[in-house]
N, C-alpha and C. Protein backbone atom coordinates (compact mmCIF):
# COMPACT_ATOMS: atom_id res chain seq x y z
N UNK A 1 20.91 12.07 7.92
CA UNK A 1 19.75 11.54 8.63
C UNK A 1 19.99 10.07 8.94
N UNK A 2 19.84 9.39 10.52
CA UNK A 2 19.75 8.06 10.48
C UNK A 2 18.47 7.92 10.90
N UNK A 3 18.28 6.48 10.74
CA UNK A 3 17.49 5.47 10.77
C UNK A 3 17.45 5.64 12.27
N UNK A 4 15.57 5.32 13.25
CA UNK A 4 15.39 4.85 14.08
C UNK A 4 16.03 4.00 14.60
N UNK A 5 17.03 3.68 15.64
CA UNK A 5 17.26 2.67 16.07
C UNK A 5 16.57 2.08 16.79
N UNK A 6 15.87 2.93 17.74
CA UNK A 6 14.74 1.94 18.13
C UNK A 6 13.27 1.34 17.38
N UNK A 7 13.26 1.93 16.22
CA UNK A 7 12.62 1.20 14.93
C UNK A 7 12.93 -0.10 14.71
N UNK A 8 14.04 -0.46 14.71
CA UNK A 8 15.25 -1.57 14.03
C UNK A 8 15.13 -2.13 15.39
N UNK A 9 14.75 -2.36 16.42
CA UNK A 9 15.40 -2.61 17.50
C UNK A 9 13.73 -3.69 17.26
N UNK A 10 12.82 -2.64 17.60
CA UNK A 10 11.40 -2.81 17.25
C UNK A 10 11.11 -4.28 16.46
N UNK A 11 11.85 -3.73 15.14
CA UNK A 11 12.01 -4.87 13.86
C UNK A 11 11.88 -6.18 14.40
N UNK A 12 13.41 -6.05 14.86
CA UNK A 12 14.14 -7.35 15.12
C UNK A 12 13.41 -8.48 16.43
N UNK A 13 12.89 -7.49 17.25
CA UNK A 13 11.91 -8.27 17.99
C UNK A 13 10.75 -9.01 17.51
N UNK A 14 10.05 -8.00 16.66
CA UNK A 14 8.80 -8.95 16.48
C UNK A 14 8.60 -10.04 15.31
N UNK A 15 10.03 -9.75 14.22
CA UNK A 15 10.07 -10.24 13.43
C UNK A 15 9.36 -11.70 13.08
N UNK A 16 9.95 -12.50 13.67
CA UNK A 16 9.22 -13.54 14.31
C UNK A 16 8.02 -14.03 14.01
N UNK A 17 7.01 -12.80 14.52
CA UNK A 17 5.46 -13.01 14.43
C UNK A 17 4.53 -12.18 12.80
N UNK A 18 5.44 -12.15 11.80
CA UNK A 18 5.38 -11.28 10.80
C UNK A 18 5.09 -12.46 9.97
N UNK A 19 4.05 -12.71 8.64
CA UNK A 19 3.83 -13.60 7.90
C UNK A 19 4.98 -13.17 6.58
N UNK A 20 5.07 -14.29 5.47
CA UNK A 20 6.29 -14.54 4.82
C UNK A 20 6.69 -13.17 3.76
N UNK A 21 5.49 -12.11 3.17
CA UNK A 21 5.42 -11.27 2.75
C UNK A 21 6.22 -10.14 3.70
N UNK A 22 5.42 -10.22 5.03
CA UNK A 22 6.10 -9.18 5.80
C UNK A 22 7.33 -9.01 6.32
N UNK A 23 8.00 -10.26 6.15
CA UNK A 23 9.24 -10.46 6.67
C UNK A 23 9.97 -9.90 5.49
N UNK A 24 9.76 -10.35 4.25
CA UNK A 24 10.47 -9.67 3.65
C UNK A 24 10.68 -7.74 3.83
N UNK A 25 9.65 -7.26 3.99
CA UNK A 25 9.74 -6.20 3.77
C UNK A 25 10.72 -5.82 5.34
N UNK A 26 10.48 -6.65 6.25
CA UNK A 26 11.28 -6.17 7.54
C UNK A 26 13.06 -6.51 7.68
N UNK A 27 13.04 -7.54 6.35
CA UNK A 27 14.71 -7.74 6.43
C UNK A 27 15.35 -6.86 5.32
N UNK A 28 14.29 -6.36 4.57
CA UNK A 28 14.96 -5.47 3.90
C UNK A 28 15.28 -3.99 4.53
N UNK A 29 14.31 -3.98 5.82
CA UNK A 29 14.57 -2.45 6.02
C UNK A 29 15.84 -2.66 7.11
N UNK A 30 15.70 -4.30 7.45
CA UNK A 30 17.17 -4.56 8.58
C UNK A 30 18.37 -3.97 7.91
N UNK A 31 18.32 -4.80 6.07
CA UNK A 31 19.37 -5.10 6.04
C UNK A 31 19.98 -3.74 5.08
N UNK A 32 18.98 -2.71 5.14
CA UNK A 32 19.40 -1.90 4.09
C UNK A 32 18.66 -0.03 5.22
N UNK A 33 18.60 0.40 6.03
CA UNK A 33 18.04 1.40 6.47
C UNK A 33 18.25 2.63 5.85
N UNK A 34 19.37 2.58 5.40
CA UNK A 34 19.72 4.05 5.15
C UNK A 34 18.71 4.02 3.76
N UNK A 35 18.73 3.10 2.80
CA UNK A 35 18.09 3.20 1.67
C UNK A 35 16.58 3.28 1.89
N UNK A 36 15.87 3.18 2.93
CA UNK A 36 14.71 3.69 3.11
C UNK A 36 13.90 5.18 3.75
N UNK A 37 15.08 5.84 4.21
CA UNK A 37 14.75 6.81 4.57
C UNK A 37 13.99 8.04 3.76
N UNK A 38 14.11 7.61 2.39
CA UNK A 38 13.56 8.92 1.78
C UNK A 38 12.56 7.71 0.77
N UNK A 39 12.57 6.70 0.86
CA UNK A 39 11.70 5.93 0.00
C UNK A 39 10.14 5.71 0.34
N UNK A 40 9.30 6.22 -0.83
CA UNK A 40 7.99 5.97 -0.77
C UNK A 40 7.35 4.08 -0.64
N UNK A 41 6.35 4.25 0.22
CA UNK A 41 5.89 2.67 0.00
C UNK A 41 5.51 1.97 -1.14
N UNK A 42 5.43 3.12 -1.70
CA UNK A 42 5.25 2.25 -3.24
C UNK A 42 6.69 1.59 -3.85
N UNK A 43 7.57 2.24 -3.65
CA UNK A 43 9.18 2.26 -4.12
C UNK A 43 9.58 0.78 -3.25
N UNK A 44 8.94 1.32 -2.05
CA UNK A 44 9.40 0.05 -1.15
C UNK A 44 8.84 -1.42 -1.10
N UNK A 45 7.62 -1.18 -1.85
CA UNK A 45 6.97 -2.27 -1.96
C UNK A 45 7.79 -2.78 -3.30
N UNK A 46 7.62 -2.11 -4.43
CA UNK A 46 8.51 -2.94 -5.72
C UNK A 46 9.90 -3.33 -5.42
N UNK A 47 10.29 -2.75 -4.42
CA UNK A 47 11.91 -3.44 -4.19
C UNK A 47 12.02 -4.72 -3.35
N UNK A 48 10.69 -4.37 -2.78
CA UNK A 48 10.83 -6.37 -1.70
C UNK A 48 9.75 -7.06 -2.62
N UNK A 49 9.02 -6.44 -3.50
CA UNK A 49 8.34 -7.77 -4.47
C UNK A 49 6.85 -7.97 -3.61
N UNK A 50 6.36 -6.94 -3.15
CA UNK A 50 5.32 -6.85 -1.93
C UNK A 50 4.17 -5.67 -2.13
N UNK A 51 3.06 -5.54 -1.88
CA UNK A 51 2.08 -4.81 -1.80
C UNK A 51 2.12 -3.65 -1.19
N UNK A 52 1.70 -2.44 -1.27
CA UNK A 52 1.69 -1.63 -0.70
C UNK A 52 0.81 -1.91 0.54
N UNK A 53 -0.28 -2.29 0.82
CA UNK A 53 -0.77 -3.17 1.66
C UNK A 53 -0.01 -3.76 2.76
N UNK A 54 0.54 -4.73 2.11
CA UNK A 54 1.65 -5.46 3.06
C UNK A 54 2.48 -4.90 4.01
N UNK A 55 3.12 -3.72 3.10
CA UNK A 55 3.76 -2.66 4.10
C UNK A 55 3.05 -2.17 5.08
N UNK A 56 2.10 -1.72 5.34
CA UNK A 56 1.05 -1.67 6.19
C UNK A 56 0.38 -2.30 6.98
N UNK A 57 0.13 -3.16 6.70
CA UNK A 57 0.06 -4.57 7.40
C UNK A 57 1.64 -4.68 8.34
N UNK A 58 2.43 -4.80 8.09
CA UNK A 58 3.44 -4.91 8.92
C UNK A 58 4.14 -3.88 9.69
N UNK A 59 3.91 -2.56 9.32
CA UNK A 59 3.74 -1.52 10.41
C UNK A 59 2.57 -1.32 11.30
N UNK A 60 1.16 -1.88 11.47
CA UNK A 60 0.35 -2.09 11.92
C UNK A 60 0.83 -3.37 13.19
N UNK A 61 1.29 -4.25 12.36
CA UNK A 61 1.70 -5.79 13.19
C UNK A 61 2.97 -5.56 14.42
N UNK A 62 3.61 -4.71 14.04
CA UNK A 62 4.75 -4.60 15.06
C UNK A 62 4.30 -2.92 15.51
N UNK A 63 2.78 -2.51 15.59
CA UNK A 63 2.50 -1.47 16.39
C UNK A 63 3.29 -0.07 16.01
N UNK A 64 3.57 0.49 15.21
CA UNK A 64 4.28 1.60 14.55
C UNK A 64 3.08 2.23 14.41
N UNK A 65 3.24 3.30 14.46
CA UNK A 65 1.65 4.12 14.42
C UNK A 65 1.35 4.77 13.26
N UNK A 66 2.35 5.07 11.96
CA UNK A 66 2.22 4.83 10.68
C UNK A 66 3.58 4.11 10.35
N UNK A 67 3.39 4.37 8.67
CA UNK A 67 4.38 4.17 8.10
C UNK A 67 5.74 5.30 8.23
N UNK A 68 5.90 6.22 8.76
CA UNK A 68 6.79 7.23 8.57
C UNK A 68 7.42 7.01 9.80
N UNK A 69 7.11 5.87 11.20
CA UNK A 69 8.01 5.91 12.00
C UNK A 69 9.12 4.80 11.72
């Protein structure tokens, strides 16, 4: 299974406009994709040090229509 590339593509654009919490969670999914594909937001939140919230918040912010795209 890969990773959206146009997810990542997505990322890298809006990154930018993402507050300091959310960025983390967006360079981790830059810098690591394959390791998120089967990972829950909870999993994903304790590995960037971030809220489950947050994650949400930043799939909301760069327009993803949940978390599973």
């Amino acid at each position: 299974m890969n990773i959206n590339t146009n997810g990542l593509k997505r990322i890298h654009q809006g990154i930018h406009s993402l507050n300091p919490s959310e960025k983390k969670v967006a360079r981790f999914i830059i810098e690591k994709p394959q390791d998120i594909l089967n990972m829950s937001i909870a999993k994903l939140g304790e590995q960037c040090g971030v809220s489950e919230a947050t994650i949400i918040r930043m799939c909301r912010s760069l327009h993803f229509k949940d978390s599973k795209n």
